[in-house]
Protein backbone atom coordinates (compact mmCIF):
# COMPACT_ATOMS: atom_id res chain seq x y z
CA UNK A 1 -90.11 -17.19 -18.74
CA UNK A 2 -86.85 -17.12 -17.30
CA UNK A 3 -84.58 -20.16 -16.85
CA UNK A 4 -83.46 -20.24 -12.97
CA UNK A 5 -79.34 -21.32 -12.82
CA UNK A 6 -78.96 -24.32 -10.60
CA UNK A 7 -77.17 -24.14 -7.32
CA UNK A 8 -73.84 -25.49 -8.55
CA UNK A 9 -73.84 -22.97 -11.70
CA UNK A 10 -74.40 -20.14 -9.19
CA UNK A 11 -71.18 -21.04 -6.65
CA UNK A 12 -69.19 -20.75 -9.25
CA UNK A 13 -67.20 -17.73 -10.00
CA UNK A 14 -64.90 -15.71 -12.44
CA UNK A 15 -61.94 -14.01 -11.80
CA UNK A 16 -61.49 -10.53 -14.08
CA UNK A 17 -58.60 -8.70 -14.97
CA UNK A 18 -58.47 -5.15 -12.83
CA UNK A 19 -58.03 -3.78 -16.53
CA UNK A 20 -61.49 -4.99 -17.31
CA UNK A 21 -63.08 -3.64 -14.25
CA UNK A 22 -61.62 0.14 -14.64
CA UNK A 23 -61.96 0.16 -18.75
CA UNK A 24 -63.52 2.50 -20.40
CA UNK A 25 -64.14 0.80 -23.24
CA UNK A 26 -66.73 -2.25 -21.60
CA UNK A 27 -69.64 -1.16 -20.92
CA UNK A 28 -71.54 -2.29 -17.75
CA UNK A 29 -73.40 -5.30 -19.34
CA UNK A 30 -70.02 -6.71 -21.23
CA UNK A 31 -68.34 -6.21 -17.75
CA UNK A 32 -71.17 -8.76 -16.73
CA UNK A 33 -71.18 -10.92 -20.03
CA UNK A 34 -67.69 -11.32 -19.66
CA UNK A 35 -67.53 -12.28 -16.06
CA UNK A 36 -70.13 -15.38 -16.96
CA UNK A 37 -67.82 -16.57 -19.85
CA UNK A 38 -64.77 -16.24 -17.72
CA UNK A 39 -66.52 -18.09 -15.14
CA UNK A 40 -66.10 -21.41 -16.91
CA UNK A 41 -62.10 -21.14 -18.21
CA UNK A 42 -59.88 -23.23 -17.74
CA UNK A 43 -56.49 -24.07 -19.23
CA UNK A 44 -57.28 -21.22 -21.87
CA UNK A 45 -59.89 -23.61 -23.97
CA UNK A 46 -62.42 -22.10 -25.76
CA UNK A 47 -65.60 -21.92 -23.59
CA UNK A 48 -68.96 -23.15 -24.50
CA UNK A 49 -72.36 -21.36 -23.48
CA UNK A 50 -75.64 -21.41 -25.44
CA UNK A 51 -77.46 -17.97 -25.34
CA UNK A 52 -79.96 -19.26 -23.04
CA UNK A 53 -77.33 -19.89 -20.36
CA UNK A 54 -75.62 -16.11 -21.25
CA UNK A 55 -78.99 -14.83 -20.32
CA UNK A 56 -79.31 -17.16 -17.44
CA UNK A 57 -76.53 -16.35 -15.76
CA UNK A 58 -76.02 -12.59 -16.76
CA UNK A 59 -79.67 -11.58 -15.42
CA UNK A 60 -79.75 -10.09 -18.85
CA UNK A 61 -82.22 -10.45 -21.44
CA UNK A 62 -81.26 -12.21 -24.99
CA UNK A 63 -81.19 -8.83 -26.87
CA UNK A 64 -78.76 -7.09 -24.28
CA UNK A 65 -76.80 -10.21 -24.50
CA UNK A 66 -75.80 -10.69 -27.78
CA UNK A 67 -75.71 -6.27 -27.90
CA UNK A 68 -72.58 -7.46 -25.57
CA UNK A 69 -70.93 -10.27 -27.13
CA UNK A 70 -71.33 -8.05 -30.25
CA UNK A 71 -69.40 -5.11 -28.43
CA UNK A 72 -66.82 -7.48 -26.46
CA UNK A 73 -66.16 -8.85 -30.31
CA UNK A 74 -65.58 -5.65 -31.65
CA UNK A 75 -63.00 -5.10 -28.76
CA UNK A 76 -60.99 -7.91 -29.82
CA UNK A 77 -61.68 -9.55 -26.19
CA UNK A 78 -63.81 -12.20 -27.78
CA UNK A 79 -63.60 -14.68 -30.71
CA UNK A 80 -66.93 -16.54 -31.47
CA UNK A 81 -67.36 -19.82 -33.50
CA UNK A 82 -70.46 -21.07 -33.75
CA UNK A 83 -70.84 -25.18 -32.59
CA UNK A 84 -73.47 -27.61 -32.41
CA UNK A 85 -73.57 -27.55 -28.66
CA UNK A 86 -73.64 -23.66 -28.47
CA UNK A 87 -71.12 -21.13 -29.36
CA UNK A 88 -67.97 -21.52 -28.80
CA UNK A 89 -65.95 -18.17 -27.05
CA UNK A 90 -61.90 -17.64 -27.18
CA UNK A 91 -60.89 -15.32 -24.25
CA UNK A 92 -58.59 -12.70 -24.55
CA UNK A 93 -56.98 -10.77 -21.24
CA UNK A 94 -54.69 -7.79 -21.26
CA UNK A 95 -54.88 -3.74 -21.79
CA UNK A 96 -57.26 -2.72 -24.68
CA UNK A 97 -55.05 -0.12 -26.48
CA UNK A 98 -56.43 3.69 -26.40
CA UNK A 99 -58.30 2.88 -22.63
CA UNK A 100 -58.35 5.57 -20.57
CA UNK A 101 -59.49 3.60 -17.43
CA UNK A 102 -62.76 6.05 -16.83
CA UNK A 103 -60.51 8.55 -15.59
CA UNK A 104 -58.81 6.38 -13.26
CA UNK A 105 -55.23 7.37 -12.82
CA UNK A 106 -52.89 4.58 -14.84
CA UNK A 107 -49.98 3.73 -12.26
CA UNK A 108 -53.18 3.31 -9.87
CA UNK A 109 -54.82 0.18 -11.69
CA UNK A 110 -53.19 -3.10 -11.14
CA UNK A 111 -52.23 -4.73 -14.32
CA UNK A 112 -51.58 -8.36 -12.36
CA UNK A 113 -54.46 -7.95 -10.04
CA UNK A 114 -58.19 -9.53 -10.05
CA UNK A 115 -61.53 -8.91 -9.21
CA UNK A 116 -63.97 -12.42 -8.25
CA UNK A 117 -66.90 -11.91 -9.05
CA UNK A 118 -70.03 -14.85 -8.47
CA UNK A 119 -72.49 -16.20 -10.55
CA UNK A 120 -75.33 -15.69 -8.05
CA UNK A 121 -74.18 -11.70 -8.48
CA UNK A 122 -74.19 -11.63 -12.11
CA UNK A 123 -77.66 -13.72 -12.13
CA UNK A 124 -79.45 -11.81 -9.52
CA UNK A 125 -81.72 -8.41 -9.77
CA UNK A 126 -78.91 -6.00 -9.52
CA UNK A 127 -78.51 -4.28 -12.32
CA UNK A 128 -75.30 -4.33 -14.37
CA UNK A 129 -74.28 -0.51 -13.65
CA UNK A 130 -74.61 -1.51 -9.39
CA UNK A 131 -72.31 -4.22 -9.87
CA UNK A 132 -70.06 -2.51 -12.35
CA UNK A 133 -69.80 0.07 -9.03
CA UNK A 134 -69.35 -2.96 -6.26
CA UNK A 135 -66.79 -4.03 -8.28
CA UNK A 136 -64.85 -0.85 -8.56
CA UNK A 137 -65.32 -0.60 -5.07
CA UNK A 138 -63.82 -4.29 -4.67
CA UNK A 139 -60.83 -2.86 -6.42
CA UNK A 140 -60.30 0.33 -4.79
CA UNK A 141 -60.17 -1.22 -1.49
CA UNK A 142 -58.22 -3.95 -3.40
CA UNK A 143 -60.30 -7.14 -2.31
CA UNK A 144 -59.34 -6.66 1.60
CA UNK A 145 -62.56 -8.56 3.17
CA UNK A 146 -61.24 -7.12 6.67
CA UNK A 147 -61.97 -3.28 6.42
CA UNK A 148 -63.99 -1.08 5.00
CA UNK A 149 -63.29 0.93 1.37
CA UNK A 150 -63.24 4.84 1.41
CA UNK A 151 -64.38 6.97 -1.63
CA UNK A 152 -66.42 9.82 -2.23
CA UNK A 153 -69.78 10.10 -4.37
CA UNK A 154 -68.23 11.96 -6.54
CA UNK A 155 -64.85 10.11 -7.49
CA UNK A 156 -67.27 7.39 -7.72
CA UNK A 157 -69.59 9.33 -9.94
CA UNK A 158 -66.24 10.47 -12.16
CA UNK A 159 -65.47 6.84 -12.80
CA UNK A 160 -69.14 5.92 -13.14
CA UNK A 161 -69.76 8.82 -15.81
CA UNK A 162 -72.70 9.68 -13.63
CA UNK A 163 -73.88 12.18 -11.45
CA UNK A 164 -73.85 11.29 -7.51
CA UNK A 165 -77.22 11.58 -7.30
CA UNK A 166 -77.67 8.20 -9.21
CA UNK A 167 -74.48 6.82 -7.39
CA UNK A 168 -76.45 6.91 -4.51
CA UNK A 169 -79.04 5.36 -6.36
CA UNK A 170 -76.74 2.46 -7.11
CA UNK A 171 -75.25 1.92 -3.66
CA UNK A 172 -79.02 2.07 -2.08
CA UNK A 173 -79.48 -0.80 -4.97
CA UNK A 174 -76.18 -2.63 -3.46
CA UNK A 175 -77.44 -2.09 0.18
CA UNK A 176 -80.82 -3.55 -0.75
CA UNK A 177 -79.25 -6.37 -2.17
CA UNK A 178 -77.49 -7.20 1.03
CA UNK A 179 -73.94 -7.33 -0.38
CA UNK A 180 -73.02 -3.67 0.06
CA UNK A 181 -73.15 -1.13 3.48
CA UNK A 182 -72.58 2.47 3.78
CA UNK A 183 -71.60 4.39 6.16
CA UNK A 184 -70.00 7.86 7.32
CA UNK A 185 -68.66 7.59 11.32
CA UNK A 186 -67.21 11.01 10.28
CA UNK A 187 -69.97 13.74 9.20
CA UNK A 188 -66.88 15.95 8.36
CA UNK A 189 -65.14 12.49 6.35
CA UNK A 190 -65.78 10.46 3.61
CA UNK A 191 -67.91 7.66 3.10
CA UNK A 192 -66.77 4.27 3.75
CA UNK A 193 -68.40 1.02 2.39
CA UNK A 194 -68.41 -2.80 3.80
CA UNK A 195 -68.43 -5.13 0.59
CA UNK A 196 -70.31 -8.26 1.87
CA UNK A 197 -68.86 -11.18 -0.03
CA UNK A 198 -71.05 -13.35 1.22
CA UNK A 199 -74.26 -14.53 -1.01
CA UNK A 200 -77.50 -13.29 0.93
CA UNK A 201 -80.23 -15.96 1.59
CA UNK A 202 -82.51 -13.71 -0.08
CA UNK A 203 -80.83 -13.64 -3.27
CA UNK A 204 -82.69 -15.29 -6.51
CA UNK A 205 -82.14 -15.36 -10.47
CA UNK A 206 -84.54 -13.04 -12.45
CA UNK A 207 -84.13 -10.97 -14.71
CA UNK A 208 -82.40 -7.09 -14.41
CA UNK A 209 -84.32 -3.96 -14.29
CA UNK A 210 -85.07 -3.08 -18.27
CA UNK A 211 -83.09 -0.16 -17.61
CA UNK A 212 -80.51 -2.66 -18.59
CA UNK A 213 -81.67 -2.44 -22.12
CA UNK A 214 -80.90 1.17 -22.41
CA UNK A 215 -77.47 1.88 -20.83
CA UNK A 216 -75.81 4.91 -21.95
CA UNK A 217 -72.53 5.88 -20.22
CA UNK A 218 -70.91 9.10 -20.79
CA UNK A 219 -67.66 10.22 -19.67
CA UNK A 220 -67.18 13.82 -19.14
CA UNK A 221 -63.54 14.05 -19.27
CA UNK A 222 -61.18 11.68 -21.55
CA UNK A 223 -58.02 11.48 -20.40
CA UNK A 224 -54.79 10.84 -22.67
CA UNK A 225 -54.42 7.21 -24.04
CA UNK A 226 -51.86 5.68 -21.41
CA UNK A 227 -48.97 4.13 -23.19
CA UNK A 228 -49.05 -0.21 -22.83
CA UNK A 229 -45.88 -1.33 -20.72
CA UNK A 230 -44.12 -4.12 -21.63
CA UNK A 231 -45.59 -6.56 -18.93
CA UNK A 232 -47.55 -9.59 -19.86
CA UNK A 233 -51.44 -9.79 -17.83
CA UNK A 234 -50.97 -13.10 -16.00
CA UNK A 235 -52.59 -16.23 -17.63
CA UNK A 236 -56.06 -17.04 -16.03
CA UNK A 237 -56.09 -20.76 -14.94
CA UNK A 238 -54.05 -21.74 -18.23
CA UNK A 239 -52.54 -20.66 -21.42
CA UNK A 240 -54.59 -17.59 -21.88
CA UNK A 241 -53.93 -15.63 -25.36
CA UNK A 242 -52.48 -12.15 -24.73
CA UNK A 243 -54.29 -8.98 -25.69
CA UNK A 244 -51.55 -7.46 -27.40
CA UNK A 245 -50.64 -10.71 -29.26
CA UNK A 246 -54.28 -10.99 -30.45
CA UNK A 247 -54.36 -7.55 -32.02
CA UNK A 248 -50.95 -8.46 -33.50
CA UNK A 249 -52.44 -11.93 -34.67
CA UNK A 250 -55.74 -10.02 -36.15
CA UNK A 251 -53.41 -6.91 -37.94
CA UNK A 252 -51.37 -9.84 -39.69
């Protein structure tokens, strides 16, 4: 049976590196594993979550959980201790060396800017890949809540590693869900989509489609490694270890 969050753990919210939401390296489910743990930082402490609240609050189920905290480990955006009261999660922020940002060109992804992202998103029934895609949206129109974001299907699908056949799969999901709407005043134009940011009165925890279980993302193209610039990601709320100093930390 699945564990409904209460009200309070649902307002709150995490705020993730644009770096995160463009990688290539994070799959759709870490992108939503992460954005639970980030949820409860502050001041750069470790943060404390038992699996039952991971799956809780990530709509996912335990398997696909700890499948994510195994991959976000293997990253180095993750250090796990294990604790009486749960395990116990070190954060990391900053670019993951070798991304390619799904295709996404470099100079175009903000290494200072964030994407908030809810609890009651993360726990609800959209799946991990439709929020993965409202948050790439979020960042493309670069969290205006005043007008509308324009991209085609098939940039979308590019970054998605889909076809735009199942993009429009995922924004039908989004639209559904009452925190996404479509439209395309132009029949000659592009589409343009309203993010709602509001949380719909319809929304509920449960679990995500078991499609979940089973993600496979493939990238078509792979561009060239971008080089990492010399500019420090912004701390999050606190003293928040650096990626780069964490992969020097871990070499030594």
């Amino acid at each position: 049976m699945h564990i409904v969050a209460d009200e309070r753990a649902l307002e709150r919210f995490a705020r993730l590196p644009e770096t995160f939401i463009w990688s290539g390296m994070i799959s759709h489910n870490g992108i939503c594993v992460l954005a639970v743990l980030h949820s409860r930082l502050y001041l750069g402490n470790p943060v404390r979550f038992t699996i039952d609240e991971l799956v809780t609050l990530s709509g996912l189920s335990a398997r696909t959980v700890k499948r994510a905290v195994s991959e976000l480990r293997e990253i180095g955006l993750i250090e796990v201790t294990k604790t009486r009261g749960g395990n116990a999660y070190q954060l990391f922020v900053g670019e993951i060396p070798g991304d390619t940002y799904r295709g996404r060109d470099s100079a175009k992804v903000s290494r200072t800017a964030y994407a908030q992202v809810f609890m009651w998103m993360t726990a609800s029934s959209v799946s991990s890949a439709a929020l993965r895609l409202w948050l790439m949206l979020d960042r493309i129109g670069r969290g205006h809540h005043d007008r509308p974001v324009f991209s085609s299907q098939k940039t979308l699908a590019g970054y998605m590693g889909v076809k735009e056949r199942q993009i429009r799969n995922l924004l039908k999901e989004l639209e559904n869900a009452g925190i996404q709407v479509s439209e395309r005043p132009d029949p000659m134009g592009g589409n343009q989509y309203w993010l709602i940011r509001e949380r719909p009165i319809v929304a509920a925890a449960d679990f995500k489609p078991e499609a979940d279980e089973q993600e496979t993302e493939q990238l078509d193209d792979e561009p060239e490694a971008e080089q990492l610039d010399d500019a420090r990601v912004p701390e999050l709320g606190g003293v928040v270890v650096d990626m780069r100093e964490y992969q020097r930390r871990k070499a030594g």
